[in-house]
N, C-alpha and C. Protein backbone atom coordinates (compact mmCIF):
# COMPACT_ATOMS: atom_id res chain seq x y z
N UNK A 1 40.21 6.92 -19.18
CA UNK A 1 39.60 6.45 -20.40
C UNK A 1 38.12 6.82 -20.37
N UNK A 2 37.65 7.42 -21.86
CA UNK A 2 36.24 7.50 -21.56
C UNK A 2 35.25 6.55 -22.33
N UNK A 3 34.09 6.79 -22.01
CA UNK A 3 33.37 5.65 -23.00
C UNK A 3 33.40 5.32 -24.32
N UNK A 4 33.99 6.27 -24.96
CA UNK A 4 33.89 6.81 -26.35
C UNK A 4 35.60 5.85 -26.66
N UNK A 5 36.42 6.02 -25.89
CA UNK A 5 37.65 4.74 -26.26
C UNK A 5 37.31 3.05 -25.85
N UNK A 6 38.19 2.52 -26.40
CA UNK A 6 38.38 1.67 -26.51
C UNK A 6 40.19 0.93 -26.31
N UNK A 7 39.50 -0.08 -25.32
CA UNK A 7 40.80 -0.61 -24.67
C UNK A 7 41.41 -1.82 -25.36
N UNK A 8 42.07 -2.33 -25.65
CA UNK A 8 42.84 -3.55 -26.13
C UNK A 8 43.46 -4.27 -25.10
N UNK A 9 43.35 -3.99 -23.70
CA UNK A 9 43.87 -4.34 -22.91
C UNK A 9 42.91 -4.66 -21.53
N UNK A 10 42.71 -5.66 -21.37
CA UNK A 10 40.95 -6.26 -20.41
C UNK A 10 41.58 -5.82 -19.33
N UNK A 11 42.96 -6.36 -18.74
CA UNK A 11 43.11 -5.92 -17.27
C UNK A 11 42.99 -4.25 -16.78
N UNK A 12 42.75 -3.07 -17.96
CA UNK A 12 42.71 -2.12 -17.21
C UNK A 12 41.12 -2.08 -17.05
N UNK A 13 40.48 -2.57 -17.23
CA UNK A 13 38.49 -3.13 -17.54
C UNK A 13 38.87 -3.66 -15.41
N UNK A 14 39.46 -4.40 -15.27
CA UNK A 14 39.16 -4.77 -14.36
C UNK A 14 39.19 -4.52 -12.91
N UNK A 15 40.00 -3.91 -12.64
CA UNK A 15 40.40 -3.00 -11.15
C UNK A 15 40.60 -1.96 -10.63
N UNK A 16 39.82 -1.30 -9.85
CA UNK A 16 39.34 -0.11 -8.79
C UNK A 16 39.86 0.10 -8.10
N UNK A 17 40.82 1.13 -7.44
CA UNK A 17 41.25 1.27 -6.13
C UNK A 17 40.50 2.04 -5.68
N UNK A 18 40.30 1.52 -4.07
CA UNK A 18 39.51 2.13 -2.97
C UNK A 18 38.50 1.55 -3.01
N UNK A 19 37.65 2.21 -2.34
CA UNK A 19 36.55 1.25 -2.20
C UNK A 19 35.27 1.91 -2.86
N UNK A 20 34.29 0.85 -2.89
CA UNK A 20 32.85 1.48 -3.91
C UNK A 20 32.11 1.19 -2.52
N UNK A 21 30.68 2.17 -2.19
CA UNK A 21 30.02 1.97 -1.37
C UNK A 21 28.58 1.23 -2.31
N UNK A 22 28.18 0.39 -1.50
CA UNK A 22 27.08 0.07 -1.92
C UNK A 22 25.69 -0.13 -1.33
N UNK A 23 26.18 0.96 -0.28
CA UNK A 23 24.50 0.78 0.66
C UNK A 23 23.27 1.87 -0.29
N UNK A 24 22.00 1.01 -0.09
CA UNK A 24 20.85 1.56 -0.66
C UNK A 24 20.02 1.37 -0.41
N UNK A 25 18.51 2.49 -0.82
CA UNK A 25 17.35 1.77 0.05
C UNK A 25 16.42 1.30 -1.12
N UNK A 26 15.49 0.47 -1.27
CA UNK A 26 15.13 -0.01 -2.05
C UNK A 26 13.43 0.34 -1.82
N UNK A 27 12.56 0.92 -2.63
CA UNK A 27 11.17 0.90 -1.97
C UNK A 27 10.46 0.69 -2.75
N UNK A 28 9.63 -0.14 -2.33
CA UNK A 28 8.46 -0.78 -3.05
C UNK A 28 7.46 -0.06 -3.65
N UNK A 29 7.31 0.89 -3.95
CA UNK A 29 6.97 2.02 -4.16
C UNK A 29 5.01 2.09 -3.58
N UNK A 30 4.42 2.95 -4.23
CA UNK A 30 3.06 3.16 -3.74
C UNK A 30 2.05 1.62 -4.54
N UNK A 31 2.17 1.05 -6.03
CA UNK A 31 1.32 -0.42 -5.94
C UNK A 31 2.32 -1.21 -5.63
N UNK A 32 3.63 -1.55 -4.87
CA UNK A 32 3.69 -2.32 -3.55
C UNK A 32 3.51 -2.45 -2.67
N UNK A 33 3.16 -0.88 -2.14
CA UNK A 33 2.67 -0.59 -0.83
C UNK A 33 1.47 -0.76 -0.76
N UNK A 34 0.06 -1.09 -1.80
CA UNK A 34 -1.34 -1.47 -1.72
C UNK A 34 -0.80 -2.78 -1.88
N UNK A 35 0.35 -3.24 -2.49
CA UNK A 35 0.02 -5.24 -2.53
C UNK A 35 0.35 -5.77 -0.86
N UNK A 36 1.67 -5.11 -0.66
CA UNK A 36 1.91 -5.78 0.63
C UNK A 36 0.96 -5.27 2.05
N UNK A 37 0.30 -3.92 1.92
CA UNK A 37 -0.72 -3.90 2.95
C UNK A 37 -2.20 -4.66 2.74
N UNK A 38 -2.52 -4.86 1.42
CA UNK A 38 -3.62 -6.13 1.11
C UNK A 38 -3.36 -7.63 1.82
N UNK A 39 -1.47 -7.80 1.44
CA UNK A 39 -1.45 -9.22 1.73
C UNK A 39 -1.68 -9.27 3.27
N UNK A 40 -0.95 -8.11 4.06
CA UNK A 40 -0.62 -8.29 5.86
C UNK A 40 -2.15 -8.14 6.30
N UNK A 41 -3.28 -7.28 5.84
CA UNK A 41 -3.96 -6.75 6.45
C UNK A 41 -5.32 -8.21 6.15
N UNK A 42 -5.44 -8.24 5.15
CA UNK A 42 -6.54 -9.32 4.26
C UNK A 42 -5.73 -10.69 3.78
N UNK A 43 -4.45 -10.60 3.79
CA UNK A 43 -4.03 -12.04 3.37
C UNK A 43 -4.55 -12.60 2.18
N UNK A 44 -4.90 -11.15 0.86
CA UNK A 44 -4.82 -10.92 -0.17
C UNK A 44 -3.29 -11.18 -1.18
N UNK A 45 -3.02 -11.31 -2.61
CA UNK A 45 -2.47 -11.05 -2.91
C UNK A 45 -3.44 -10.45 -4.26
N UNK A 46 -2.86 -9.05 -4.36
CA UNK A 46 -3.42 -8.23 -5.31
C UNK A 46 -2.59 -8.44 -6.98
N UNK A 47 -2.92 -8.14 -8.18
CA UNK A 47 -2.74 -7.64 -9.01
C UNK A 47 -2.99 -6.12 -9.74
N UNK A 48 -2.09 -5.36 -10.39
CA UNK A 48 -2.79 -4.31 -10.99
C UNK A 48 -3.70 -4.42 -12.61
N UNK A 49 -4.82 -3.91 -12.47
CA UNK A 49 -5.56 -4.15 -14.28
C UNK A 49 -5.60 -3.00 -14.49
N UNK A 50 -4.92 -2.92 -16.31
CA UNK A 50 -5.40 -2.03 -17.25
C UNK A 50 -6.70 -2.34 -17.70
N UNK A 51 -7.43 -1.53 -18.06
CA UNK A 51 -8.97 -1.34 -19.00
C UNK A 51 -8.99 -1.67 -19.81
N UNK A 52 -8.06 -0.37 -20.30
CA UNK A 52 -7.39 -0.10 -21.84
C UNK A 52 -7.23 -1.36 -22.47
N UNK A 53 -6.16 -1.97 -21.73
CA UNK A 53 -5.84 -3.30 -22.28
C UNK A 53 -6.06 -4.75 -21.87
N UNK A 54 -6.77 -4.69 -21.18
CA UNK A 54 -7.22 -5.85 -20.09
C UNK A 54 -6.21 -6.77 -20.07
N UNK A 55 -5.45 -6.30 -19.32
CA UNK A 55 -4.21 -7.15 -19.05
C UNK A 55 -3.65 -6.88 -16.87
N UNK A 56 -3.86 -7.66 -16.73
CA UNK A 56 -3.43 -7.54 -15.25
C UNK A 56 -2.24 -7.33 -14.87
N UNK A 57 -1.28 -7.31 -14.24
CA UNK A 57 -0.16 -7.79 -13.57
C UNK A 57 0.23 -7.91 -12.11
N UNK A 58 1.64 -8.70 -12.13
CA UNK A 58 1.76 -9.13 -10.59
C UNK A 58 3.48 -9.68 -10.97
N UNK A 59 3.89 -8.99 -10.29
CA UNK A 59 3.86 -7.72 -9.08
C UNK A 59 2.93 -6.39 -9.90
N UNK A 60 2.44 -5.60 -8.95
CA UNK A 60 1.28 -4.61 -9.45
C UNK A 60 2.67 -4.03 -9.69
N UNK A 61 1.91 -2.80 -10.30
CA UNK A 61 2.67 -1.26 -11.55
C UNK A 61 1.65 -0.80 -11.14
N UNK A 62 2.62 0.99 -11.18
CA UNK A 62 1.72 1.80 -11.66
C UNK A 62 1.22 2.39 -12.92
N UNK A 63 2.14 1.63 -13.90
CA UNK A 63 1.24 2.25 -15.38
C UNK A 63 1.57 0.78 -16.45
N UNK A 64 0.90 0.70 -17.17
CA UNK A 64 0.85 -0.34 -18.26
C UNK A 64 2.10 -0.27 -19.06
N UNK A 65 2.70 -1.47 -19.11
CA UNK A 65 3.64 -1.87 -19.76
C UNK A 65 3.16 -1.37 -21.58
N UNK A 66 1.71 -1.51 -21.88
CA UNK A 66 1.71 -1.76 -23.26
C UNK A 66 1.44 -0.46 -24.16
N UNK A 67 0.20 0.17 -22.78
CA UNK A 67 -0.31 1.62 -23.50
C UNK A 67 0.28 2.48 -22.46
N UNK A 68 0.67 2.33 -21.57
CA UNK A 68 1.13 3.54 -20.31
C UNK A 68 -0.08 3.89 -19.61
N UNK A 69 -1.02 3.56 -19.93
CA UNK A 69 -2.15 4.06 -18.67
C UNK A 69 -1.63 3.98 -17.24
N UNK A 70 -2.16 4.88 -16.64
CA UNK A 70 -2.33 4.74 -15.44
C UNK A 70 -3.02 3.58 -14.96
N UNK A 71 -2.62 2.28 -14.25
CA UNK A 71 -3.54 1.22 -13.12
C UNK A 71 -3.50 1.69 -11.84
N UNK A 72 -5.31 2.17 -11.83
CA UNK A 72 -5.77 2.30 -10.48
C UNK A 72 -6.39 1.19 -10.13
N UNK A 73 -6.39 0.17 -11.12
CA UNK A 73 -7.73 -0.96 -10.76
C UNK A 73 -6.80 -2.18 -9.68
N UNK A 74 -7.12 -3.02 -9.03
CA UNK A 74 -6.57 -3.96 -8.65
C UNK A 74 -7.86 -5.22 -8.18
N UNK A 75 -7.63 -5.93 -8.56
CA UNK A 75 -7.73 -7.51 -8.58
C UNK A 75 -6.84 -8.33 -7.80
N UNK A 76 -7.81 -9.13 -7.17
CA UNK A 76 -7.47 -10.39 -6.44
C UNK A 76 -6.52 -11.49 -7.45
N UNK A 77 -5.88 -12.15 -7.13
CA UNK A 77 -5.41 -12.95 -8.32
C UNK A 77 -6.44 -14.46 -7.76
N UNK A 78 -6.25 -14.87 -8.70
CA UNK A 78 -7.22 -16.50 -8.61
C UNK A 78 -6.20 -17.42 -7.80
N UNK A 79 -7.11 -18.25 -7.14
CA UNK A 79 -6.98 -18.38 -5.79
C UNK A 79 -5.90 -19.54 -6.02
N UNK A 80 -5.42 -20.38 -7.21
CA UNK A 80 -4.53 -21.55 -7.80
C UNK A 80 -3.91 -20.56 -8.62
N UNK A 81 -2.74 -20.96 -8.76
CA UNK A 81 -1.66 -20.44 -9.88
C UNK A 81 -0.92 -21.96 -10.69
N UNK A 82 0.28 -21.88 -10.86
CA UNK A 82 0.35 -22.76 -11.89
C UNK A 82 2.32 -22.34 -12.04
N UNK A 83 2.88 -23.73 -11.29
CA UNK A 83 4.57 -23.43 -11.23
C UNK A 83 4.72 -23.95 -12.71
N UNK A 84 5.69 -22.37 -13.29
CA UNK A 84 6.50 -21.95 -14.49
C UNK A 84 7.80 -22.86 -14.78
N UNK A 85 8.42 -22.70 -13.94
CA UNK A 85 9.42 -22.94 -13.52
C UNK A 85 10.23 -23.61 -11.95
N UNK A 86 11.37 -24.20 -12.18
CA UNK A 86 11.72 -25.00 -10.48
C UNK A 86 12.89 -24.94 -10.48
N UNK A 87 13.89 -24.47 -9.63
CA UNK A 87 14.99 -24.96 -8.93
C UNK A 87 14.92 -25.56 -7.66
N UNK A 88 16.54 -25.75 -7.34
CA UNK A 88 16.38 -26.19 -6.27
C UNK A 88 17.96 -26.12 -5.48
N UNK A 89 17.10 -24.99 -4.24
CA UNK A 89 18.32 -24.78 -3.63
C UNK A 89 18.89 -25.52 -2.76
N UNK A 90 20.27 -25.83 -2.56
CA UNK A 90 20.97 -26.87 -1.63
C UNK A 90 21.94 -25.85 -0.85
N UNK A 91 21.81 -24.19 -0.72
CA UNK A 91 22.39 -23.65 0.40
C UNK A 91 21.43 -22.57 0.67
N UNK A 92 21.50 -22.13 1.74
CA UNK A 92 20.72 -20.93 2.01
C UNK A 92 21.45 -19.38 1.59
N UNK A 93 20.82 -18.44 2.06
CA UNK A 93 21.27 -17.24 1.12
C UNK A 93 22.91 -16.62 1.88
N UNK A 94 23.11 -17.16 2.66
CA UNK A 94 24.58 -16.97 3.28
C UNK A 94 25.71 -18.18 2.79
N UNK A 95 25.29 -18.97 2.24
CA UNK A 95 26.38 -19.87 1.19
C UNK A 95 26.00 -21.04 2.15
N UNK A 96 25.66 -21.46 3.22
CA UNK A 96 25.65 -22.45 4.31
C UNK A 96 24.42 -23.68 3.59
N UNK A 97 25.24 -25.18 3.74
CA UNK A 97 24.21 -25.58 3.27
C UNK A 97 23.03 -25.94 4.23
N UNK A 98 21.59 -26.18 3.37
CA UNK A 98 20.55 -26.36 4.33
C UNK A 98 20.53 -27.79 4.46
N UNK A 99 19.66 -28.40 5.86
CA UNK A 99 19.38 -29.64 6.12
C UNK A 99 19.08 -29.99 4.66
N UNK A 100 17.83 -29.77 4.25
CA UNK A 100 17.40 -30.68 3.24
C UNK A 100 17.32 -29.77 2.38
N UNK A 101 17.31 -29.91 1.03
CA UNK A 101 16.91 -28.85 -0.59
C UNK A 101 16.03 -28.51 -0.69
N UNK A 102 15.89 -27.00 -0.92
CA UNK A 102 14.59 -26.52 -1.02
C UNK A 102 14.72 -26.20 -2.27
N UNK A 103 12.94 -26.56 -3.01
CA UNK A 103 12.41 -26.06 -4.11
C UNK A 103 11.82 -24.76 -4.27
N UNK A 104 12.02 -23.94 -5.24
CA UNK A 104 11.52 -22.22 -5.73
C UNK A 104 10.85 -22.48 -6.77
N UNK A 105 9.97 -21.49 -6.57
CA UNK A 105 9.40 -21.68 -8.38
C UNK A 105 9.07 -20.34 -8.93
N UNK A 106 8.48 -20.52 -10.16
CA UNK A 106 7.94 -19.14 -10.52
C UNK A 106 6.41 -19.52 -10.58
N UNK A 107 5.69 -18.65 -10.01
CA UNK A 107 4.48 -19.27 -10.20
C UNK A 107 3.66 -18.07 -10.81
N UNK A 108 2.96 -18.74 -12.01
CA UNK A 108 1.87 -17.31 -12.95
C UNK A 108 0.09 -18.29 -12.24
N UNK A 109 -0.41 -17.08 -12.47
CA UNK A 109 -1.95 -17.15 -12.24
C UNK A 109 -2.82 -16.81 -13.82
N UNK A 110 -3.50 -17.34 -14.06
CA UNK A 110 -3.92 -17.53 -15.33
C UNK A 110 -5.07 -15.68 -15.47
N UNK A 111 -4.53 -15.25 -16.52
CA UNK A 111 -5.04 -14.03 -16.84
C UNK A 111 -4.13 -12.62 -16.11
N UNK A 112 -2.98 -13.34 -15.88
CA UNK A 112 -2.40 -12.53 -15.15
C UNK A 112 -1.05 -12.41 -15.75
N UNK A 113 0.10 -10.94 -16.00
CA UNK A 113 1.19 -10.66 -16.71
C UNK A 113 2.20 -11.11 -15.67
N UNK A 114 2.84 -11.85 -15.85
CA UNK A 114 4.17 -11.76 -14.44
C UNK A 114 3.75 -13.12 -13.34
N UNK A 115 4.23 -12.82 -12.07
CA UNK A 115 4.16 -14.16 -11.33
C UNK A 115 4.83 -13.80 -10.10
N UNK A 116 4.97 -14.58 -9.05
CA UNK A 116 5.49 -14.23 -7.46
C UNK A 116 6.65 -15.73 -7.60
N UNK A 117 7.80 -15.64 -7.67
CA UNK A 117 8.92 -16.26 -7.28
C UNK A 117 9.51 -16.63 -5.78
N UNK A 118 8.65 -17.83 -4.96
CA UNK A 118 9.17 -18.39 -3.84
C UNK A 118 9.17 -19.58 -3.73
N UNK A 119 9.49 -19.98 -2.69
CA UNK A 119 9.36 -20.91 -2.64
C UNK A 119 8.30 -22.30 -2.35
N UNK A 120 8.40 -23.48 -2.61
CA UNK A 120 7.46 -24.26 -3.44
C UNK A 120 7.44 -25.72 -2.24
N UNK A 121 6.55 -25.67 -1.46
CA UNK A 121 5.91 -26.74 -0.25
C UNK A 121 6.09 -27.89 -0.49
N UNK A 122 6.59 -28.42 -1.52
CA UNK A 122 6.87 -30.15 -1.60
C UNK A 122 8.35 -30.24 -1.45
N UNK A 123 8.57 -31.83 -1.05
CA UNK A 123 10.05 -32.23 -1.23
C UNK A 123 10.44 -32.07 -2.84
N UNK A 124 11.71 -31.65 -2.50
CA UNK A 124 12.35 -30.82 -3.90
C UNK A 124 12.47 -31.92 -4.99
N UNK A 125 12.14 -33.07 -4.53
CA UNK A 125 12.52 -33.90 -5.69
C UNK A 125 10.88 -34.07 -6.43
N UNK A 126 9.74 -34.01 -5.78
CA UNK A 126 8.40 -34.03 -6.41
C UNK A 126 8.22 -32.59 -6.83
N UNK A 127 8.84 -31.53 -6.98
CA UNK A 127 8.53 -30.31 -7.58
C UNK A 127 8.76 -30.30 -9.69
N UNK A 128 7.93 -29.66 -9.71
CA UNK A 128 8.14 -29.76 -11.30
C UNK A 128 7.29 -28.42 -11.76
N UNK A 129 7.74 -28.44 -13.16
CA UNK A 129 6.60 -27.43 -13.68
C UNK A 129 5.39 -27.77 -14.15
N UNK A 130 4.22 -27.25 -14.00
CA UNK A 130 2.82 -26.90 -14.75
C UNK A 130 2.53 -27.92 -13.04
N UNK A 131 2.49 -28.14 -11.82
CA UNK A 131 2.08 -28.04 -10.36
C UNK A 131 1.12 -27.47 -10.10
N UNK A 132 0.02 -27.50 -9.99
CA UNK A 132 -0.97 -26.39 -9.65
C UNK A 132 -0.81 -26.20 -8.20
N UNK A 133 -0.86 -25.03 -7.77
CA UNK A 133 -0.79 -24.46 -6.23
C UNK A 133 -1.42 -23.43 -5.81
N UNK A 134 -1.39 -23.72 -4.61
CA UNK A 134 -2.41 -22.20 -3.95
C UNK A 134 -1.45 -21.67 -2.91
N UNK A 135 -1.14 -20.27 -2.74
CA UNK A 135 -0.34 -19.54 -1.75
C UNK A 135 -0.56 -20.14 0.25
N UNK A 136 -0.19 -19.99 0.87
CA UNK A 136 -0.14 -20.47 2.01
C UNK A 136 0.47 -19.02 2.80
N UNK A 137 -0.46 -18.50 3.23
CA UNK A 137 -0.50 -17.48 4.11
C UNK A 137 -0.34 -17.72 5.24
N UNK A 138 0.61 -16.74 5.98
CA UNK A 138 1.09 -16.66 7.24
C UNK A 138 -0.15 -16.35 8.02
N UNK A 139 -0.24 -17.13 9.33
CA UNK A 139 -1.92 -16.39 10.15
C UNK A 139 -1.50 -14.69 10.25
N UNK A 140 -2.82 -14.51 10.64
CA UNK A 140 -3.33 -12.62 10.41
C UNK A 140 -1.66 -12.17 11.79
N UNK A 141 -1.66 -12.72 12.80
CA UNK A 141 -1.24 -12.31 14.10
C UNK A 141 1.15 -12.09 13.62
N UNK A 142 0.99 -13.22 12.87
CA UNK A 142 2.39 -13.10 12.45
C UNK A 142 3.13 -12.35 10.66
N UNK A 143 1.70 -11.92 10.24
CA UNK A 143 1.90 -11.13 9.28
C UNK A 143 2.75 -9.54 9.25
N UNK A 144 3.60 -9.42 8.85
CA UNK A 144 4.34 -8.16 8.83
C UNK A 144 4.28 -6.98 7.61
N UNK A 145 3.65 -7.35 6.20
CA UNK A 145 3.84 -6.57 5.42
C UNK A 145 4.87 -6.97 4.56
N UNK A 146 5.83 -7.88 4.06
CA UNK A 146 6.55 -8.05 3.27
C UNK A 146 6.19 -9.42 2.56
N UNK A 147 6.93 -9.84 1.77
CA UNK A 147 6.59 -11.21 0.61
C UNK A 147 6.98 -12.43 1.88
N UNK A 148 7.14 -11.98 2.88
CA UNK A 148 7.62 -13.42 3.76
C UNK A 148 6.05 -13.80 4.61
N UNK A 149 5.19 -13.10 3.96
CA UNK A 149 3.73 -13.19 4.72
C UNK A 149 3.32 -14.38 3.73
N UNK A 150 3.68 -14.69 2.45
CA UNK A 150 3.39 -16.11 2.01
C UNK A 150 4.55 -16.94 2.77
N UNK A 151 4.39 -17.86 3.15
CA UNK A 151 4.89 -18.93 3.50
C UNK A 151 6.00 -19.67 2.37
N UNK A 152 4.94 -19.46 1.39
CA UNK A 152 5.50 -20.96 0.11
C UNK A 152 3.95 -20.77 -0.77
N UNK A 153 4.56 -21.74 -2.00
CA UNK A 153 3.07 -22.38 -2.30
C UNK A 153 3.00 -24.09 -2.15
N UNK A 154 1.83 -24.13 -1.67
CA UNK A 154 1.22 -25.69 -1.96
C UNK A 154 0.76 -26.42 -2.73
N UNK A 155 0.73 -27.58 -2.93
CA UNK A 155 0.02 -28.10 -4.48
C UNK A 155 -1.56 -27.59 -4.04
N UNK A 156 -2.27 -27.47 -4.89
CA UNK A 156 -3.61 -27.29 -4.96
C UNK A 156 -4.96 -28.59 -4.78
């Protein structure tokens, strides 16, 4: 069947024989590779700024969502952000549940497009939205280069 038909019948929609591979590599490309060597090296977290449009973002880009410029600029983000959003997980990422529930959030920084999604330093039942928090950096010695160099965030 090709895309252009149409089936009346869902079960042939649903099953594959053999197998699908799904290994891949995923890369953060070159403004992930200035955010996450800012965060390991300075215990920075960077943003990218347009000019053009004075609009920041985070996770950095390399070109503007609005006009396409090129962002060479990068900015510190402000040192409090501000939880968007909260769940709250009651298993860890292998299905197993954890001792106690952990809270996630989305957290935006004011003047800034986007936000860093981890997890959130209070007991899960005092987590909420509009929290003000500040990131909690791993010391310089156990920093590796990936998003696990924040810890969490903390209330502010």
């Amino acid at each position: 069947m090709t895309f252009l038909e149409r089936t009346t019948d869902p079960r042939r929609l649903r099953h594959w024989e053999g197998t699908l591979e799904a290994d891949y590599i995923y890369t953060s490309g070159l403004a992930g590779e200035r955010f996450f060597t800012a965060l390991r090296d300075d215990g920075r977290i960077l943003a990218s700024r347009c000019d053009a449009c004075d609009l920041a973002y985070l996770p950095p880009r390399l070109f503007c969502e609005r006009c396409f410029a090129e962002l060479a600029a990068y900015d510190d983000v402000p040192a409090t952000g501000r939880v968007e959003a909260v769940t709250v997980a009651h298993a860890d990422r292998s299905g197993r549940p954890l001792p106690e529930p952990e809270a996630w959030a989305l957290v935006s920084f004011r003047g800034i497009h986007g936000g860093l999604l981890h997890r959130l330093l209070v007991p899960a039942g005092k987590a909420r939205a509009g929290l003000a928090v500040r990131p909690r950096i791993r010391p310089r010695a156990m920093r590796t280069g990936t998003i696990a160099d924040i810890e969490g965030f903390e209330p502010a």
